[in-house]
Protein backbone atom coordinates (compact mmCIF):
# COMPACT_ATOMS: atom_id res chain seq x y z
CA UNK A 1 132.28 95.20 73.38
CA UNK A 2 135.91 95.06 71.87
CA UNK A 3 138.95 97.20 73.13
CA UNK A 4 140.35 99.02 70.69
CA UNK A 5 143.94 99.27 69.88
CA UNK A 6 145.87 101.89 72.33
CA UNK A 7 146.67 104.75 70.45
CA UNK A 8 150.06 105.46 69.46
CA UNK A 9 151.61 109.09 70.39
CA UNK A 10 154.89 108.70 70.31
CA UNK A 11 156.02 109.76 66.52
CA UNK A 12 159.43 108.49 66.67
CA UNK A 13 157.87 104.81 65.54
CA UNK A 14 156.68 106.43 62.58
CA UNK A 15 159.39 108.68 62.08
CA UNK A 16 161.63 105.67 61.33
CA UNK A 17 159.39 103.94 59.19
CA UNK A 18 158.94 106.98 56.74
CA UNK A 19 162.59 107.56 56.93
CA UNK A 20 163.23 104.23 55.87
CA UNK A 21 160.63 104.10 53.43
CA UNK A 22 161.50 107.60 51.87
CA UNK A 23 165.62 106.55 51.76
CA UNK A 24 164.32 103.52 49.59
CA UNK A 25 162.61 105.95 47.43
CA UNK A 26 165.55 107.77 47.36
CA UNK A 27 167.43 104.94 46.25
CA UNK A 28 165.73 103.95 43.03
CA UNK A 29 165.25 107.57 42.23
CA UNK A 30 169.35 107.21 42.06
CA UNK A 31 168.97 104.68 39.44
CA UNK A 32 167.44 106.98 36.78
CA UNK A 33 169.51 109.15 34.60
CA UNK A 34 168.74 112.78 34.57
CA UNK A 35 166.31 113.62 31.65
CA UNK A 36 164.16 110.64 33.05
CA UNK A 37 163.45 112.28 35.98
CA UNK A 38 161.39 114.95 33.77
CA UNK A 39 159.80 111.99 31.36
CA UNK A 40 156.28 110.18 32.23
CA UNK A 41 157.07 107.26 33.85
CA UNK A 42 154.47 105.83 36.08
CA UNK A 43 151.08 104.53 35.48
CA UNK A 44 149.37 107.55 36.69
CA UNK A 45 151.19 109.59 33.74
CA UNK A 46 153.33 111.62 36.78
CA UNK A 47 157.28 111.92 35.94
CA UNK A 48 159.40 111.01 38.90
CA UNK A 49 160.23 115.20 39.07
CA UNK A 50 156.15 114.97 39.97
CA UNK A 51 155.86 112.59 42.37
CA UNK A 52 159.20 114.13 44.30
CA UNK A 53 157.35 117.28 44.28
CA UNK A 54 153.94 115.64 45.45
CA UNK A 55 155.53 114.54 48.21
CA UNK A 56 157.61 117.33 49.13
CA UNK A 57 154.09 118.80 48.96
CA UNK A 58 152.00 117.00 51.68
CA UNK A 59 155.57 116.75 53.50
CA UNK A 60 155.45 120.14 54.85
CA UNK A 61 151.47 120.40 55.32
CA UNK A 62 151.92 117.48 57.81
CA UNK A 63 154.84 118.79 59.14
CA UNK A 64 152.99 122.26 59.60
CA UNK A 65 149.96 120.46 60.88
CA UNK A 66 151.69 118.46 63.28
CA UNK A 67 154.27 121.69 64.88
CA UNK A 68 150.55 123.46 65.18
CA UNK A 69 148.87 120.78 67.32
């Protein structure tokens, strides 16, 4: 029998690490001019404007999900 790893329920770990990782999105976001933002840029054919929204998206369900736990 193994142990399994202890669960972790304290969000601010995670909290941090999404901050960070959505502040470096944030960052190269900042690098594109304007009308780029609306033009098909990644290799799933979603514009930046997509993915932003995407996330923005599932941002909120989780947050929802999470305040209604």
């Amino acid at each position: 029998m193994t142990n399994a790893p202890a669960v972790q329920t304290d969000p601010a770990p995670y909290a941090g690490r999404l901050r960070a990782s959505f502040d470096g999105l944030l960052r190269t976001l900042a690098l594109l001019e304007p009308e780029e933002m609306d033009a098909t840029r990644l290799e799933n054919g979603w514009s930046p404007t997509a993915l932003l929204a995407h996330i923005a998206y599932w941002d909120g369900a989780q947050c929802a999900r999470m305040e209604d736990a």
